[in-house]
Protein backbone atom coordinates (compact mmCIF):
# COMPACT_ATOMS: atom_id res chain seq x y z
CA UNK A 1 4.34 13.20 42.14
CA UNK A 2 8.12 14.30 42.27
CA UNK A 3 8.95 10.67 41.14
CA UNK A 4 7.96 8.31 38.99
CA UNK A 5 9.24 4.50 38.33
CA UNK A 6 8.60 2.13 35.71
CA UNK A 7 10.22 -1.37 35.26
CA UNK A 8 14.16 -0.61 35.60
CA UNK A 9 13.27 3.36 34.70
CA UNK A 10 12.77 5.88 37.52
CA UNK A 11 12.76 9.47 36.76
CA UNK A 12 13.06 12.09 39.54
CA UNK A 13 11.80 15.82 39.57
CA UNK A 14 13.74 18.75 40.54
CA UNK A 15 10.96 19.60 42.85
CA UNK A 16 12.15 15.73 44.76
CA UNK A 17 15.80 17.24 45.58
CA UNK A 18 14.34 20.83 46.68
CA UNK A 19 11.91 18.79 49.11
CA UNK A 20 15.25 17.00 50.74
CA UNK A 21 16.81 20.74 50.68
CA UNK A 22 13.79 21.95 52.55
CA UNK A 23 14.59 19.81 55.26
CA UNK A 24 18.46 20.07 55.25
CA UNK A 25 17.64 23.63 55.69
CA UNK A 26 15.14 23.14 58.53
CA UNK A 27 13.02 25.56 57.33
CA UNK A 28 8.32 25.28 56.22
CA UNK A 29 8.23 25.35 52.98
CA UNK A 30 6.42 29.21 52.93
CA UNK A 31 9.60 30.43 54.40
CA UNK A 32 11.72 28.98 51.68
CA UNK A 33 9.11 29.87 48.92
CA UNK A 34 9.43 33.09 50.50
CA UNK A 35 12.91 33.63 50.18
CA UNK A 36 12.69 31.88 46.66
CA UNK A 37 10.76 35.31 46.08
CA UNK A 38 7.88 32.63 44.68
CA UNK A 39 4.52 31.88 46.25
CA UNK A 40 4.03 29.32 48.73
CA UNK A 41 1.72 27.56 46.00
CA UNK A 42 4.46 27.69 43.09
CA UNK A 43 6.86 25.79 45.32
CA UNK A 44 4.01 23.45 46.34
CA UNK A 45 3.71 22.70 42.66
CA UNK A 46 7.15 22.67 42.41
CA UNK A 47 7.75 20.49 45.08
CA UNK A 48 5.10 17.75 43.58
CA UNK A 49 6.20 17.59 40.37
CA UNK A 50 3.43 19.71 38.83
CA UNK A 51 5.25 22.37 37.42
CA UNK A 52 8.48 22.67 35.92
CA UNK A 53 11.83 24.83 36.91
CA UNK A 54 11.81 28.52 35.19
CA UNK A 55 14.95 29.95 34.13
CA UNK A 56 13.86 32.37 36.41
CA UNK A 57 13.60 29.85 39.62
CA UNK A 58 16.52 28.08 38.30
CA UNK A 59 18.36 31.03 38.74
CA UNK A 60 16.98 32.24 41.93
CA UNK A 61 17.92 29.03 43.41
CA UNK A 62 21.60 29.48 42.19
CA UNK A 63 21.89 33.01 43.83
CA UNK A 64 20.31 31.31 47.39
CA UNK A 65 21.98 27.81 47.66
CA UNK A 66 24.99 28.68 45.60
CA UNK A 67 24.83 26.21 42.72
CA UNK A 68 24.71 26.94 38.69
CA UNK A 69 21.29 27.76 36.73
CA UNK A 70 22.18 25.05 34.32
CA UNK A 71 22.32 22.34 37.36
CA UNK A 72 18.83 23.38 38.10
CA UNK A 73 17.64 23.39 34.31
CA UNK A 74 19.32 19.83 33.75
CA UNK A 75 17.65 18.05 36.23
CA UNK A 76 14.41 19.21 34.80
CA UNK A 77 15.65 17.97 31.45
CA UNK A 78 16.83 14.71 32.37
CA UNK A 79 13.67 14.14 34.60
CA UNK A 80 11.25 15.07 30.66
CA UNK A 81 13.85 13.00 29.10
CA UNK A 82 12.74 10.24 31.59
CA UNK A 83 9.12 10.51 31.58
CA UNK A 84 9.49 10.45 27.62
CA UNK A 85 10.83 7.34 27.92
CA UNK A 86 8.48 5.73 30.30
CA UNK A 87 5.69 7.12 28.45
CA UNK A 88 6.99 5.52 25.42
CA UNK A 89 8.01 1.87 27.30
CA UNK A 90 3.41 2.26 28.60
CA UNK A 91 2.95 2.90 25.62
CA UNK A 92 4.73 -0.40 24.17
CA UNK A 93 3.63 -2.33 26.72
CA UNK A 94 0.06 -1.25 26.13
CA UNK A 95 0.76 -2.80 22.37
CA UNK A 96 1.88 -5.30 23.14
CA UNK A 97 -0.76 -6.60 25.41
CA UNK A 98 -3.05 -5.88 21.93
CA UNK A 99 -0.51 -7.62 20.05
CA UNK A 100 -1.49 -10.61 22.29
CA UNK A 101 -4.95 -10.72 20.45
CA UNK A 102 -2.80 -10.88 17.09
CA UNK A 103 -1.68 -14.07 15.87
CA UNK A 104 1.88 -12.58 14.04
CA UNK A 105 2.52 -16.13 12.57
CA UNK A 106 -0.21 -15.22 10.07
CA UNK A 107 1.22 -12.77 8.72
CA UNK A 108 4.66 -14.19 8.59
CA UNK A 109 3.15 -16.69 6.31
CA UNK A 110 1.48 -14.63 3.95
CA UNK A 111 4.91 -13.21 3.72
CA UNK A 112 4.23 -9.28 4.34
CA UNK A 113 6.34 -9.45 7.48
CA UNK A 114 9.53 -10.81 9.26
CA UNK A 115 9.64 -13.45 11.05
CA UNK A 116 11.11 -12.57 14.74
CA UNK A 117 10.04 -13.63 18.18
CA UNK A 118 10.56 -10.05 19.76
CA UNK A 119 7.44 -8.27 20.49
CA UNK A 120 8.87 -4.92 19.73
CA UNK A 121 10.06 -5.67 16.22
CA UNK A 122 6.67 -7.98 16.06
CA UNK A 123 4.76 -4.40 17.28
CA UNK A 124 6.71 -1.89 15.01
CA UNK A 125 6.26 -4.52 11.90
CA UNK A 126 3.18 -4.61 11.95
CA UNK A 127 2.42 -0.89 12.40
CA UNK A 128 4.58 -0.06 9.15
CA UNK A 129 2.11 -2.67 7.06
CA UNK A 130 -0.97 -1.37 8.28
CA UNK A 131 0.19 1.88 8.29
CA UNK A 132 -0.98 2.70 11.98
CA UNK A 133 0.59 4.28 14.96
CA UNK A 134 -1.13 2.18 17.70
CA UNK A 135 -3.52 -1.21 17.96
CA UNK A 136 -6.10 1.59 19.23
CA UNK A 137 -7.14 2.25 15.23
CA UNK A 138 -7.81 -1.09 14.70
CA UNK A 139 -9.81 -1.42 18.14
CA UNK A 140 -12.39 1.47 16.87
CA UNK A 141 -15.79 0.30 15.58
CA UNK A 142 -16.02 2.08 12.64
CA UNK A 143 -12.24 2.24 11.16
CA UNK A 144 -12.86 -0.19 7.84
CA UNK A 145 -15.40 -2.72 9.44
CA UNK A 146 -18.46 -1.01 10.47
CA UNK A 147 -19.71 -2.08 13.65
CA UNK A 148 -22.74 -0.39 14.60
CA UNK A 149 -23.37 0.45 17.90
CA UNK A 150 -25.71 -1.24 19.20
CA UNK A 151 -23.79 -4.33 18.74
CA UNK A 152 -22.01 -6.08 21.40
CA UNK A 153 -18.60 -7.12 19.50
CA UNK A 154 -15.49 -8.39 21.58
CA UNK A 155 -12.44 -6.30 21.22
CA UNK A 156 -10.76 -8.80 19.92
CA UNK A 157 -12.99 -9.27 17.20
CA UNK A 158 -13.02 -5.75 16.10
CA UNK A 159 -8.83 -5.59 16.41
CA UNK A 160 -8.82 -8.68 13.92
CA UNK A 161 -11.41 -8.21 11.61
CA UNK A 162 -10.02 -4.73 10.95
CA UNK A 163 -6.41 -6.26 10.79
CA UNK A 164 -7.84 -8.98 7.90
CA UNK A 165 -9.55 -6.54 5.80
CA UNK A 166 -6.40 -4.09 6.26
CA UNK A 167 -4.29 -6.93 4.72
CA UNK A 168 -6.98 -7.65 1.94
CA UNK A 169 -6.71 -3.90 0.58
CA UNK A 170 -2.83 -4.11 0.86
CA UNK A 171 -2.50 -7.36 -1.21
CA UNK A 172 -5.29 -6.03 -3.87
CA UNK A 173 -3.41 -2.89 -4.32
CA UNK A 174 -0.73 -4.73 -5.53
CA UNK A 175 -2.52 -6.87 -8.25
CA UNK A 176 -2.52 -4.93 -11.56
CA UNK A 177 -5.89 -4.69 -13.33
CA UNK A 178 -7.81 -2.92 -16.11
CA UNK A 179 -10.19 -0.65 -16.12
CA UNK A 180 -13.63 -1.86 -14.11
CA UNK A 181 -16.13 -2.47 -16.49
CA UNK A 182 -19.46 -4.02 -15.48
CA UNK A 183 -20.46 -5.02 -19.09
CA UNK A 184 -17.39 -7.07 -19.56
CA UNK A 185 -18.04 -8.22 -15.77
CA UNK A 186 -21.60 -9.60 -16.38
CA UNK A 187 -20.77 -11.09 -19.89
CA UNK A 188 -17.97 -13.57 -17.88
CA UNK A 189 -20.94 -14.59 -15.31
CA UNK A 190 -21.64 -17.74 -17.42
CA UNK A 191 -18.48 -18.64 -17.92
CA UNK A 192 -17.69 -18.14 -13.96
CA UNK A 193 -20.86 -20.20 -13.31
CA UNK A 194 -19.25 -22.98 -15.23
CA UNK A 195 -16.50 -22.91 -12.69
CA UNK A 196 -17.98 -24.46 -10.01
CA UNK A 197 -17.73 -28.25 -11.75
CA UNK A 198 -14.30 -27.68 -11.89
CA UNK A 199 -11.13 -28.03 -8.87
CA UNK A 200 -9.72 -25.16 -7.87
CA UNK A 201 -6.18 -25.68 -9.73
CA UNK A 202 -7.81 -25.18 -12.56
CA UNK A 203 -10.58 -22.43 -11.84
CA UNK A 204 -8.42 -20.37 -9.58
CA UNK A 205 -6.08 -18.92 -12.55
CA UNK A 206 -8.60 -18.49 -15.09
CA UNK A 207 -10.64 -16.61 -12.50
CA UNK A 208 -8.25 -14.41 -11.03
CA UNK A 209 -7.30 -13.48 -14.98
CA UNK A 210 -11.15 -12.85 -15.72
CA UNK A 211 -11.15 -10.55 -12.35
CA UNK A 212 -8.32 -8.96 -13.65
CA UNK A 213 -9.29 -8.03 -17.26
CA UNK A 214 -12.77 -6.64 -15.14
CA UNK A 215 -11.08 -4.13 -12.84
CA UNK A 216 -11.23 -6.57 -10.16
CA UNK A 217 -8.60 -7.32 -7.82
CA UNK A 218 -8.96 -10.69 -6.81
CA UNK A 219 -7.71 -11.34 -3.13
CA UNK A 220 -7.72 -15.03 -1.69
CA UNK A 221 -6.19 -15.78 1.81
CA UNK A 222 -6.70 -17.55 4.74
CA UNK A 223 -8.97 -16.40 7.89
CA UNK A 224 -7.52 -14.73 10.30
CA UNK A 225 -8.20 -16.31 14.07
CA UNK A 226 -10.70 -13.92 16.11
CA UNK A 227 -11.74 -12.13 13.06
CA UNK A 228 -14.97 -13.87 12.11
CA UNK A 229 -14.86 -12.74 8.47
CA UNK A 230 -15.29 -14.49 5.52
CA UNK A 231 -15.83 -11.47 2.53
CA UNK A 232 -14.84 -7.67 2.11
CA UNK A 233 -15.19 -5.52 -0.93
CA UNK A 234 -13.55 -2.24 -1.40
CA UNK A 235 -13.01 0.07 -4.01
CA UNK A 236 -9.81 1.76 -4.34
CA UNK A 237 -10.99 4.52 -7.34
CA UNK A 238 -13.30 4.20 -9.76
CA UNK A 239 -11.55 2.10 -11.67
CA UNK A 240 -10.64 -0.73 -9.24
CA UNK A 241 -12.34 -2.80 -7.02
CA UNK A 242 -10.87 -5.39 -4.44
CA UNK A 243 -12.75 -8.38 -3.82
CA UNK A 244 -11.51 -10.80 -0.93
CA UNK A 245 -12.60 -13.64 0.61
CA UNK A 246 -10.92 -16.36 3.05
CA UNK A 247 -9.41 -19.85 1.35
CA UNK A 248 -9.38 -22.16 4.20
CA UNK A 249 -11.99 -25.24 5.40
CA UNK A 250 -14.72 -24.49 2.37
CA UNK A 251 -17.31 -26.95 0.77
CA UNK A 252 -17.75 -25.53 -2.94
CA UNK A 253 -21.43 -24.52 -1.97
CA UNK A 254 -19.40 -22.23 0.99
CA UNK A 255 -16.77 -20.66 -1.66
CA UNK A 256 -18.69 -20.07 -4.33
CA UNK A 257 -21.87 -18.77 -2.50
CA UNK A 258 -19.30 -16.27 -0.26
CA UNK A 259 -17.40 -15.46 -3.99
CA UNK A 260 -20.36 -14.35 -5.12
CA UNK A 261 -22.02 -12.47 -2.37
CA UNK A 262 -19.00 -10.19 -2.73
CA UNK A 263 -19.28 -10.13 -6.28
CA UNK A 264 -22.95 -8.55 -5.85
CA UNK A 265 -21.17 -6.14 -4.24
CA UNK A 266 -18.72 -5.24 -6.93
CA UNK A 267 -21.93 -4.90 -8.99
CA UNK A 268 -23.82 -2.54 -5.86
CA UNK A 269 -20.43 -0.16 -6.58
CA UNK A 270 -20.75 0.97 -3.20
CA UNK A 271 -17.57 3.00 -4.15
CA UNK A 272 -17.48 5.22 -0.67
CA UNK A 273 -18.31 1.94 1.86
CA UNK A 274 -15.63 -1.08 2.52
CA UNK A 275 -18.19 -4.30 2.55
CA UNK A 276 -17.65 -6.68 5.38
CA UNK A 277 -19.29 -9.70 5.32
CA UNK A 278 -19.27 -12.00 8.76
CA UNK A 279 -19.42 -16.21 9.44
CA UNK A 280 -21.64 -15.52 11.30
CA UNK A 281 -24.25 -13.58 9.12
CA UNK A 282 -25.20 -9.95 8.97
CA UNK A 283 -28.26 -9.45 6.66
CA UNK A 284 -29.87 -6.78 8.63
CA UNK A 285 -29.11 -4.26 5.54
CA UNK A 286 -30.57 -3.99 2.32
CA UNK A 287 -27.55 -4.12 0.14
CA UNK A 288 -26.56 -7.71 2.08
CA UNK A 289 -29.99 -9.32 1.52
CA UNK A 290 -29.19 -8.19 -2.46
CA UNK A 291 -25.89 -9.55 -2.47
CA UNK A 292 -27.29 -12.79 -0.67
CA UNK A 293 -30.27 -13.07 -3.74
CA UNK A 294 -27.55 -12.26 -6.43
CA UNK A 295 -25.17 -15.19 -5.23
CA UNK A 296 -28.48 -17.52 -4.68
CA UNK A 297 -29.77 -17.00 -8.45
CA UNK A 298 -26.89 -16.79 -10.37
CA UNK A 299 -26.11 -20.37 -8.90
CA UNK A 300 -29.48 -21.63 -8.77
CA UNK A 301 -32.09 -19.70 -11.13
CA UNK A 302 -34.92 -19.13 -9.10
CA UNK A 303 -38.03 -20.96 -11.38
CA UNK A 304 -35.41 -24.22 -12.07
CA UNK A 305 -34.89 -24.21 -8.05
CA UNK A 306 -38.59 -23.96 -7.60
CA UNK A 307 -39.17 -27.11 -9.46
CA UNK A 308 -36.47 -28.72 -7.40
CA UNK A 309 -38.38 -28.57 -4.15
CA UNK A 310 -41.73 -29.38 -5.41
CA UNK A 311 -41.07 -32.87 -3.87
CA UNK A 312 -40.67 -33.79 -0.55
CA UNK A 313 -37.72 -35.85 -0.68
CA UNK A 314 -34.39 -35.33 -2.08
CA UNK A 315 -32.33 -38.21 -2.53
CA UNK A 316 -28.69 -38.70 -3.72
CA UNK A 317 -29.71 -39.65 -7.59
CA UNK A 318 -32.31 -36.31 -7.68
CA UNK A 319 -30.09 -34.14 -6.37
CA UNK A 320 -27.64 -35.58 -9.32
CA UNK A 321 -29.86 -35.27 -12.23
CA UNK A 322 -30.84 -31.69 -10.95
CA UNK A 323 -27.36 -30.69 -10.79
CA UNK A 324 -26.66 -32.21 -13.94
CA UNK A 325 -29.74 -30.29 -15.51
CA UNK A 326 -28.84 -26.48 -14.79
CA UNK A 327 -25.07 -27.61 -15.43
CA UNK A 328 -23.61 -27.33 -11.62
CA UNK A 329 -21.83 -28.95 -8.91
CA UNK A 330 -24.26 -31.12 -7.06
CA UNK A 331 -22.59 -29.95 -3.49
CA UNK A 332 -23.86 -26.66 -4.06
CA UNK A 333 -27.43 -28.36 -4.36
CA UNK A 334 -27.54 -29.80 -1.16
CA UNK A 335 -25.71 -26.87 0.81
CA UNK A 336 -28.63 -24.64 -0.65
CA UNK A 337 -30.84 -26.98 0.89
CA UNK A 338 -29.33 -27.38 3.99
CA UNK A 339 -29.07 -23.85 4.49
CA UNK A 340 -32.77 -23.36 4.39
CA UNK A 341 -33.98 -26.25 5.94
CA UNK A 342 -34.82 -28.22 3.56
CA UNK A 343 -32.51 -30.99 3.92
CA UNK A 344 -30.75 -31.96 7.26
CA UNK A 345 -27.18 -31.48 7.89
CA UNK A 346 -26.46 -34.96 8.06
CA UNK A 347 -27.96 -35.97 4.88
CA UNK A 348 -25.93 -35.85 1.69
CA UNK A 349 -22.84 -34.63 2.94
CA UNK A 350 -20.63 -37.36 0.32
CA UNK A 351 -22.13 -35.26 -2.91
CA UNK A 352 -20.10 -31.85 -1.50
CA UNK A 353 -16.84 -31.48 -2.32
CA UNK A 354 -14.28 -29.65 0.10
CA UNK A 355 -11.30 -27.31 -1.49
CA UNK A 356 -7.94 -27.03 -0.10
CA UNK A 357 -6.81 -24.28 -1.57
CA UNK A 358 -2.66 -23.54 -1.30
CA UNK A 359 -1.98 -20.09 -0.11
């Protein structure tokens, strides 16, 4: 193809003007090629944009029409100049049509962009935060959210939940924190445990400064829209370990169950894996259905919760008295329930409390 067009872009091979010459001339093309002194299947390249013009053909065309070798050698510049620069307008178009999938006004609020409404600053923005050169990394099923194969994930879903985690690990490499140190880490667990009768203006500092002191960077945000992911844990070194999880639309039984599924995580040290935890559930691996237990006793120890569903019915004041007994928030009673069938969906809702939590 001696010419290609793109939007308001059109970029014309030399080989396009030697095809009009042809004709001018009245000649076949094998008796110009051979009077070019090329073969007939050079110029045919030529001709079709599928080679480029020599110095040498440049200046055996000046010697038989007449003209200057550098006429020759600047069409074939200008015409790479112009495919450059319709490759490059594909390629931002192709971006853009990812950047469709991306709500920007997320990350406008967490404050780790610009605000603009052009797609090309919106594009090149959000490439110099992530640190990527194209959408395409994110789009990959194995870049920091391991999808395995035989799934059946939407793009989409892939793009975002890559994008989410990408933003957890940039926000947790800015919190400072000590060394890690499990000991100290496992000592706090009462005191975190305690936590969970309190709101979250008062729980939120103290924990983040208890994270901290433990080598763990505490990152809480809101969900990202298509992403479907609630938890990631990655370690930086072996020092530091981020912890995220989202902040938006969760019971108490929801935050602190998710909190501390990723903190059985921290504990796995999984130091060479990033830990993704999904809505919509993903305990097909060992190290999940750990993390699940861990969160599930350190809330409710296991022989207190046995005694709890001995009985067949669970009404408002048992529930109460329960919660009272191991020294927790009654919602996270009756969302353990729930969650295993125990109680119905419907029933007991008024004893959980919900957490709007600020960004």
């Amino acid at each position: 193809m001696n010419k290609i067009e793109y939007e308001n872009i059109s970029a014309f091979h030399p080989g396009y003007y030697i095809s009009d010459l042809i004709k001018d001339l009245e000649m076949t093309q094998e008796e110009f090629a051979k009077r070019l002194n090329i073969t007939p299947k050079n110029l045919s390249d030529l001709i079709n944009g599928k080679a480029s013009i020599s110095e040498n053909i440049a200046k055996n065309l000046s010697l038989m029409l007449g003209t200057s070798v550098d006429m020759w050698l600047e069409l074939q510049k200008k015409y790479d100049q112009k495919v450059i620069e319709i490759k490059a307008l594909q390629a931002q178009r192709d971006e853009e049509t990812d950047l469709a999938q991306i709500d920007y006004s997320y990350f406008e609020k967490l404050g780790v962009v610009n605000p603009t409404k052009d797609k090309t600053h919106q594009v090149s923005s959000l490439f110099k935060y992530f640190a990527i050169s194209s959408f395409s990394v994110f789009k990959k099923p194995d870049f920091l959210v391991q999808f395995r194969q035989t799934q059946c994930v939407d793009e989409k879903i892939i793009l975002n939940s890559n994008a989410w985690v990408q933003t957890v690990i940039n926000i947790g490499k800015q919190i400072e924190t000590q060394p890690y140190s499990e000991k100290k880490l496992k000592d706090y667990l009462p005191q975190i445990r305690e936590m969970t009768l309190q709101n979250p203006s008062e729980f939120l500092p103290q924990l983040s400064r208890i994270f901290s002191e433990c080598g763990v960077a505490f990152v809480l945000i809101p969900s990202l829209k298509n992403s479907g992911v609630y938890g990631a844990t990655k370690w930086i070194n072996k020092d530091k370990v981020i912890l995220g999880i989202t902040n938006r639309g969760k019971n108490a039984d929801i935050f602190w169950f998710s909190l501390l599924h990723e903190l059985g995580h921290v504990f796995q040290r999984k130091v060479t894996k990033t830990l993704v935890d999904f809505e919509a559930g993903n305990l097909n691996e060992d190290y999940e259905k750990e993390a699940d237990q861990f969160a599930k006793d350190l809330l409710i120890p296991p022989k207190e919760y046995e005694l709890c569903i001995a009985g067949t019915t669970f009404s408002e004041q048992k529930v109460r008295d329960f919660a009272n007994s191991i020294n927790i928030h009654p919602g996270i009673i009756v969302g353990r329930l729930q969650k295993e069938g125990l109680l119905p969906y419907t029933h007991l809702n008024k004893l959980k409390q919900k957490y709007i939590i600020a960004n």
